[in-house]
Protein backbone atom coordinates (compact mmCIF):
# COMPACT_ATOMS: atom_id res chain seq x y z
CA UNK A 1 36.10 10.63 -5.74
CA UNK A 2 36.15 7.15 -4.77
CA UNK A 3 34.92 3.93 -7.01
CA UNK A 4 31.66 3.72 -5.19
CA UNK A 5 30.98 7.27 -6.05
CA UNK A 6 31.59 7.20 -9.36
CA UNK A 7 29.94 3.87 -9.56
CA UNK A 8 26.53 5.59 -8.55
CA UNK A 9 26.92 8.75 -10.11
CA UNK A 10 27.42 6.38 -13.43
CA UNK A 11 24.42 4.46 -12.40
CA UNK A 12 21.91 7.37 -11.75
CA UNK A 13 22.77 8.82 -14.98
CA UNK A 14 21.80 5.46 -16.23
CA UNK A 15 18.29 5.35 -14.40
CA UNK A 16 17.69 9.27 -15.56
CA UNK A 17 18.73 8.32 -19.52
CA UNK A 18 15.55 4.82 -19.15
CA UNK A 19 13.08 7.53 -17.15
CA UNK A 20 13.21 6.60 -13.96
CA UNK A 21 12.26 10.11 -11.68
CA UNK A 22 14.31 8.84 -8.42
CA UNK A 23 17.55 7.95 -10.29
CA UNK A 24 19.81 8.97 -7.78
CA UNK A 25 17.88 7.63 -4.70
CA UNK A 26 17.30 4.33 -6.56
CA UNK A 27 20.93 4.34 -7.62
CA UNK A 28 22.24 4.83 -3.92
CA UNK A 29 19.60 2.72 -2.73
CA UNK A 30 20.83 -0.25 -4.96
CA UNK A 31 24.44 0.61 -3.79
CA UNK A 32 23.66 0.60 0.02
CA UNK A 33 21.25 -2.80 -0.67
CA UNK A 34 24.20 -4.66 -1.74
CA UNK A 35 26.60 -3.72 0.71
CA UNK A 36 23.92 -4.46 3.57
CA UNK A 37 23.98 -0.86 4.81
CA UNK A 38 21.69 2.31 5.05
CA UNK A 39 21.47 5.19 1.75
CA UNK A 40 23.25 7.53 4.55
CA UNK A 41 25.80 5.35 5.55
CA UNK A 42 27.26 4.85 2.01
CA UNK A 43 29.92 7.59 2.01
CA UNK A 44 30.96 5.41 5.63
CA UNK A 45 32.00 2.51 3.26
CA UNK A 46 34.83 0.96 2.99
CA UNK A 47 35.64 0.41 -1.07
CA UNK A 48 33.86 -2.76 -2.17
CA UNK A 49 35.49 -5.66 -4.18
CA UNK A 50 35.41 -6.13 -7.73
CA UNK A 51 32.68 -8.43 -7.25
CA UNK A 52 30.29 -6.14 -5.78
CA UNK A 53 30.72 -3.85 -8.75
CA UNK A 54 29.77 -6.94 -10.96
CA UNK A 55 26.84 -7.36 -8.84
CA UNK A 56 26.34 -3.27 -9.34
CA UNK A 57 25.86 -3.19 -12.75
CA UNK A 58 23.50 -6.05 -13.03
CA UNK A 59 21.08 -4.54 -10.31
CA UNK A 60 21.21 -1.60 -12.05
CA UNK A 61 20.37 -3.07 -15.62
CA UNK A 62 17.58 -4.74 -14.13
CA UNK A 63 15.94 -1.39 -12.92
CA UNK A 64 16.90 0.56 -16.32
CA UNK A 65 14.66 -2.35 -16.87
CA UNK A 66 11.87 -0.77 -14.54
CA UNK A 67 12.04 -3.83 -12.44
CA UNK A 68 10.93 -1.87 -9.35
CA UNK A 69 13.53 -0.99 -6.76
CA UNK A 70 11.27 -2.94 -3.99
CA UNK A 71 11.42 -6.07 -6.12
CA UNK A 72 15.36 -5.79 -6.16
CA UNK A 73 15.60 -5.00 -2.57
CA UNK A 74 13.07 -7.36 -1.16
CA UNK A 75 11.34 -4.85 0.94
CA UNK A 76 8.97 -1.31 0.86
CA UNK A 77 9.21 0.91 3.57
CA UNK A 78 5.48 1.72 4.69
CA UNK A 79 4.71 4.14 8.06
CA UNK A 80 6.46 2.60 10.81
CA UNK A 81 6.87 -0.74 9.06
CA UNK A 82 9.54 -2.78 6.81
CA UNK A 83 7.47 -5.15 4.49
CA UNK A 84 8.22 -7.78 2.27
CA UNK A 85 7.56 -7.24 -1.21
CA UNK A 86 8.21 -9.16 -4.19
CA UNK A 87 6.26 -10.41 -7.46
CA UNK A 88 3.19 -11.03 -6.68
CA UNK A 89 2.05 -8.55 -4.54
CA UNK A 90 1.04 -4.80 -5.09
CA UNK A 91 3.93 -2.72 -3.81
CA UNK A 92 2.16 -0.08 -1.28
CA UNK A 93 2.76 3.46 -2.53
CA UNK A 94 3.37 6.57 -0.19
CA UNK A 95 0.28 7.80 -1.33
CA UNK A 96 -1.83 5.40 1.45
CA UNK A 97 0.22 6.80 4.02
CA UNK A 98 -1.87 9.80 4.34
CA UNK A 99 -4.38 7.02 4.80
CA UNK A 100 -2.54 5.30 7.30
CA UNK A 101 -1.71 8.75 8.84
CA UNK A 102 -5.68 9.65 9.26
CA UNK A 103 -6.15 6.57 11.09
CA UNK A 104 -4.10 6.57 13.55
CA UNK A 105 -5.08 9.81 14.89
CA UNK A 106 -8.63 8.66 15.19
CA UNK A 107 -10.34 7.92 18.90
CA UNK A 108 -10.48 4.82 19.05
CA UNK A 109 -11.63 2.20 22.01
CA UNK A 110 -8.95 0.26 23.90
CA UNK A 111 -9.43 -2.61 22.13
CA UNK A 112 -11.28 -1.70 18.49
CA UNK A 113 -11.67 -3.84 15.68
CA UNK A 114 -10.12 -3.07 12.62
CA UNK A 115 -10.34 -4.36 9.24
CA UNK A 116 -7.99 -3.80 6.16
CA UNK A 117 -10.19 -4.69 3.06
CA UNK A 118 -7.71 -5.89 0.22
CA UNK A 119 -4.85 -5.63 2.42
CA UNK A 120 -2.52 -6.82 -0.60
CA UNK A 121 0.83 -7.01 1.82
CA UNK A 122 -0.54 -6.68 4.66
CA UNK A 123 0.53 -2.90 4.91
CA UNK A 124 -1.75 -1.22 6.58
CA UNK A 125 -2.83 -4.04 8.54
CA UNK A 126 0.69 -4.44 9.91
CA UNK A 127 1.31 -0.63 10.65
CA UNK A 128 -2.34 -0.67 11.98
CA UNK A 129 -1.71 -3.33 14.42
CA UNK A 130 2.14 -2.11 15.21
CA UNK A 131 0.16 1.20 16.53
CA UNK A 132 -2.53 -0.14 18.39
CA UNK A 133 -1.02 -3.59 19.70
CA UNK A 134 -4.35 -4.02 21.83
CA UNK A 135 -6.48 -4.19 18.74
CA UNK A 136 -8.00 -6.82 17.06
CA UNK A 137 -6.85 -6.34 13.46
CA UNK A 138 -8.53 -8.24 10.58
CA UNK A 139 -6.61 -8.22 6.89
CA UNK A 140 -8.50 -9.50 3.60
CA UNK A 141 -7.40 -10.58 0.31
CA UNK A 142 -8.57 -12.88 -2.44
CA UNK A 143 -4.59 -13.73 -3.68
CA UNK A 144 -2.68 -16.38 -2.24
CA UNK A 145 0.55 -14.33 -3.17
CA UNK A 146 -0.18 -11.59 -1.49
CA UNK A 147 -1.28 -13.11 1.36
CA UNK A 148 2.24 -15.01 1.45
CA UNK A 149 3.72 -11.99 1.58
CA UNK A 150 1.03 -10.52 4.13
CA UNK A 151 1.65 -13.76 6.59
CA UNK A 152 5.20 -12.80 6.86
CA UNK A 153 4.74 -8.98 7.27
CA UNK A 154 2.35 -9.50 10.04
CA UNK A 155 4.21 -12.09 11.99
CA UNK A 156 4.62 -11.53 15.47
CA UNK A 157 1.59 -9.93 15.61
CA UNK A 158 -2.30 -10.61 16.46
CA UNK A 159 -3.44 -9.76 12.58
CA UNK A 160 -5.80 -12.48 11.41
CA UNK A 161 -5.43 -12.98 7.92
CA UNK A 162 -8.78 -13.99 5.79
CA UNK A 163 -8.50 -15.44 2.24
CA UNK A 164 -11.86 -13.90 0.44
CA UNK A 165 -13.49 -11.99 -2.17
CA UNK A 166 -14.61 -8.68 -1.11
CA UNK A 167 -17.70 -8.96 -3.55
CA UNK A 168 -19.14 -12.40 -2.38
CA UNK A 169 -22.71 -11.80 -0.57
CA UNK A 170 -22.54 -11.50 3.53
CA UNK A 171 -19.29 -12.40 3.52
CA UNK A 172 -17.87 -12.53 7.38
CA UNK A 173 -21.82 -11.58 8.30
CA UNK A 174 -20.05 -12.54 12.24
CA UNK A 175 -18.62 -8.64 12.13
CA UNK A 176 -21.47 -6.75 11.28
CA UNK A 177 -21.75 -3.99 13.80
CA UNK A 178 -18.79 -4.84 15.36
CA UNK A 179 -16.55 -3.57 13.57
CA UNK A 180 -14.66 0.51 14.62
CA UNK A 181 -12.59 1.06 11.86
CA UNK A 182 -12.51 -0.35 7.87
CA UNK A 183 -9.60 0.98 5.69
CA UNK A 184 -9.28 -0.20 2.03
CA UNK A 185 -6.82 0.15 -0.84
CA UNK A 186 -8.68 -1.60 -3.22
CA UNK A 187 -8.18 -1.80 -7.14
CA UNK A 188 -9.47 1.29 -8.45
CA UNK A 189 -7.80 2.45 -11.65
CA UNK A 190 -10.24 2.39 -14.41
CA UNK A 191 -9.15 0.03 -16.73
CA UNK A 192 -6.98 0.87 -19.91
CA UNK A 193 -5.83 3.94 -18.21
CA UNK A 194 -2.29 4.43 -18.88
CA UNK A 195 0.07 3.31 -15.71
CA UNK A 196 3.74 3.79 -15.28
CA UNK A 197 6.33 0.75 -16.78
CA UNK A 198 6.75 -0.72 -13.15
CA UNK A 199 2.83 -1.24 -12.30
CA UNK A 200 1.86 -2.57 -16.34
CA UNK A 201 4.89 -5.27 -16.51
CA UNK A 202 5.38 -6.10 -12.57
CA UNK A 203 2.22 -5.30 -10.10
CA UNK A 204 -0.79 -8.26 -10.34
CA UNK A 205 -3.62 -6.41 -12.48
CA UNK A 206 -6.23 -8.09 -10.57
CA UNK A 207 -4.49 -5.38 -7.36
CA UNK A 208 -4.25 -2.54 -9.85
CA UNK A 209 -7.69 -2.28 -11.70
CA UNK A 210 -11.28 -1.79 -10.58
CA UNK A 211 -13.50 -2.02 -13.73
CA UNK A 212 -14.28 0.41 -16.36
CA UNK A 213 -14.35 3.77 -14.05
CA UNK A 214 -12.41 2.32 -11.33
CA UNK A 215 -15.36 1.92 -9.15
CA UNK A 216 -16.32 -1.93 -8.81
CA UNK A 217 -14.30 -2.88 -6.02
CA UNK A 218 -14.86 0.40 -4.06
CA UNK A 219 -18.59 -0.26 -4.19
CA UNK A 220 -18.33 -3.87 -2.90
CA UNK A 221 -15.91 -2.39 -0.05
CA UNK A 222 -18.26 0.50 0.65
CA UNK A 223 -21.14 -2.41 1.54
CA UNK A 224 -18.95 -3.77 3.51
CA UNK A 225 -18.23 -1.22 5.46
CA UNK A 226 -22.09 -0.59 5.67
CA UNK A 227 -22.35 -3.81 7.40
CA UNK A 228 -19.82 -4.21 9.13
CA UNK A 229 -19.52 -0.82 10.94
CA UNK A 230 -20.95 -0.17 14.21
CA UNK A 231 -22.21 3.44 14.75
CA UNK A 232 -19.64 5.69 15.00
CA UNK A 233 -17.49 3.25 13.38
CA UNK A 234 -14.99 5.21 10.65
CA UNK A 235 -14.53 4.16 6.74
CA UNK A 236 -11.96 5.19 4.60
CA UNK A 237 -11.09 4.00 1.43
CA UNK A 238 -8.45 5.22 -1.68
CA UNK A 239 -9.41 5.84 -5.05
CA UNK A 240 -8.11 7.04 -8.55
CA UNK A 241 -7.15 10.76 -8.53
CA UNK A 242 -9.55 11.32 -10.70
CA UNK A 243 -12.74 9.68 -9.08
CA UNK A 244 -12.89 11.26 -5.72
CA UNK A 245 -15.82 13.66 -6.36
CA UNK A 246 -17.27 9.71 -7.28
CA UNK A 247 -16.40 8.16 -4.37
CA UNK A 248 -18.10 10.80 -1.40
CA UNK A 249 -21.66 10.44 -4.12
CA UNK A 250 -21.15 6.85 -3.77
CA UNK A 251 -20.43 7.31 0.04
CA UNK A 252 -23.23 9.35 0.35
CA UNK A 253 -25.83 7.48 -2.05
CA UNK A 254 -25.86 4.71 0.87
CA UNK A 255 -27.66 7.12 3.34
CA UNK A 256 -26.19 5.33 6.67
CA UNK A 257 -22.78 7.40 6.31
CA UNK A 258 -22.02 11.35 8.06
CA UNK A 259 -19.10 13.13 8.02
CA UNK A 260 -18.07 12.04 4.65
CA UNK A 261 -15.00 14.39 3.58
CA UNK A 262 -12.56 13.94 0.52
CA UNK A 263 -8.82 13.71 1.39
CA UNK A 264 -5.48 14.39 -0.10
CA UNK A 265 -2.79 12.11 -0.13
CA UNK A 266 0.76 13.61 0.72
CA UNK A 267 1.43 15.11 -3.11
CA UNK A 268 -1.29 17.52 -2.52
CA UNK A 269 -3.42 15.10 -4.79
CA UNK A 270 -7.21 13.81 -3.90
CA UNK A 271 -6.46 10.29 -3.20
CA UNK A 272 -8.69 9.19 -0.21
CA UNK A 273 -12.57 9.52 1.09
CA UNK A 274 -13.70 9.01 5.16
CA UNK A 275 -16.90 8.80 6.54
CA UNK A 276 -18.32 7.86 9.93
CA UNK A 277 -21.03 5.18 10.20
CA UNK A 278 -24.38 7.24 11.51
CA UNK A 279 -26.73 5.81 13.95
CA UNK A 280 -29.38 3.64 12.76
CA UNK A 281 -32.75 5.76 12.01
């Protein structure tokens, strides 16, 4: 067995002992992050130095820690995309990519508008706009953090990145109609509900939590999408696992949505809601 191996064997049996689900995967993950490789090129590597190992065990105390593993790497794999990540910012979960998965199978127009609402990183704003180059691709957020982040995710591209609050009044009142497709991953855990070590110590809050049921945010996004929506035009939005039956009433309650259907994310959990905009009476 060489060093390296018994360096991460020792070092997911560290993550396991503080709680941490993916101890091996972080472990390797660490490993292969420090030596500037890919997890399945490790057993490829020649042995490191002594100072690597240094580096090893500090890495690794610092996740023990539940620093998050994208906050000691730099960067969160999301769909097709490599993101930035870092304090600041919500860290996208796999969860939205059953989100992100639902949209891009949609029929869309050569050229459709899309809008992320509370696009945090940029995520699926940048995926978004990596599978539909031709699109016009709008991303919002209220944080100046994340949107640091999201600038530099979405470079390259054509995503236009808008610093606002979701709840303010008619805001961007110049897309309503236009719009073909609005995705969200808003705030929506209720608040004081009980959240793993890495989201309480390390995500923002303000990205986490959507009011006393989890709802507030989702509502403001949902009149958005009311507006903003032309007919036809296709909504989704995530929510808590535990408000999705609360999310298609809310959908519903509006009257100018069809097609509204709950969705699971890739656990098997309900995690998502879509709707198509109907055609005005």
């Amino acid at each position: 067995m060489t060093a390296l191996r018994r360096a991460i064997d020792s070092a997911a049996a560290r993550l396991a002992e503080a709680g941490i689900d993916s101890a091996r995967y972080d472990a390797e993950e660490l490993a292969a992050h420090l030596v500037g490789a890919e997890r399945s090129q490790l057993t490829l590597i020649a042995a490191p130095d002594d100072e690597f190992f240094g580096r090893y065990r500090d890495i690794v105390a610092a996740r023990s820690r539940r620093v998050p593993l994208q906050h000691l790497t730099g960067v969160a794999a999301f769909g097709p995309v490599t993101l930035r990540v870092g304090p600041g910012v919500f860290i996208p979960r796999p969860e939205t990519e059953a989100m992100l998965e639902w949209a891009t199978a949609q029929p869309l127009n050569a050229r459709p508008v899309i809008v992320d609402v509370c696009t945090g990183s940029g995520a699926l704003a940048a995926a978004l706009a990596r599978h539909r180059p031709a699109a016009r691709v709008i991303g919002i957020d209220d944080s100046d953090a994340a949107l640091a982040y999201a600038r530099h995710n979405t470079e390259g591209t054509a995503v236009e990145l808008v610093r606002a609050d979701v709840t303010t009044p008619g805001l961007r009142a110049d897309l309503d109609g236009l719009v073909d497709l609005v995705v969200s991953n808003p705030p929506y855990v209720p608040d004081g509900s009980a959240v793993e070590a890495e989201v309480a110590q390390h995500d923002p809050p303000h990205a986490v939590f959507g009011g006393a049921d989890g709802m507030a945010v989702i509502a403001a996004v949902l009149r958005l999408a009311g507006r903003w929506l032309r007919p036809g035009g296709l909504f989704a939005v995530e929510h808590d696992d535990t408000t999705s039956a609360r999310t298609v009433e809310l959908i519903d309650s509006t009257g100018l949505f069809a097609d509204i259907e709950a969705r699971d994310d890739l656990a098997g959990r309900p995690r998502f809601v879509t709707a198509r905009r109907g055609e005005p009476s």
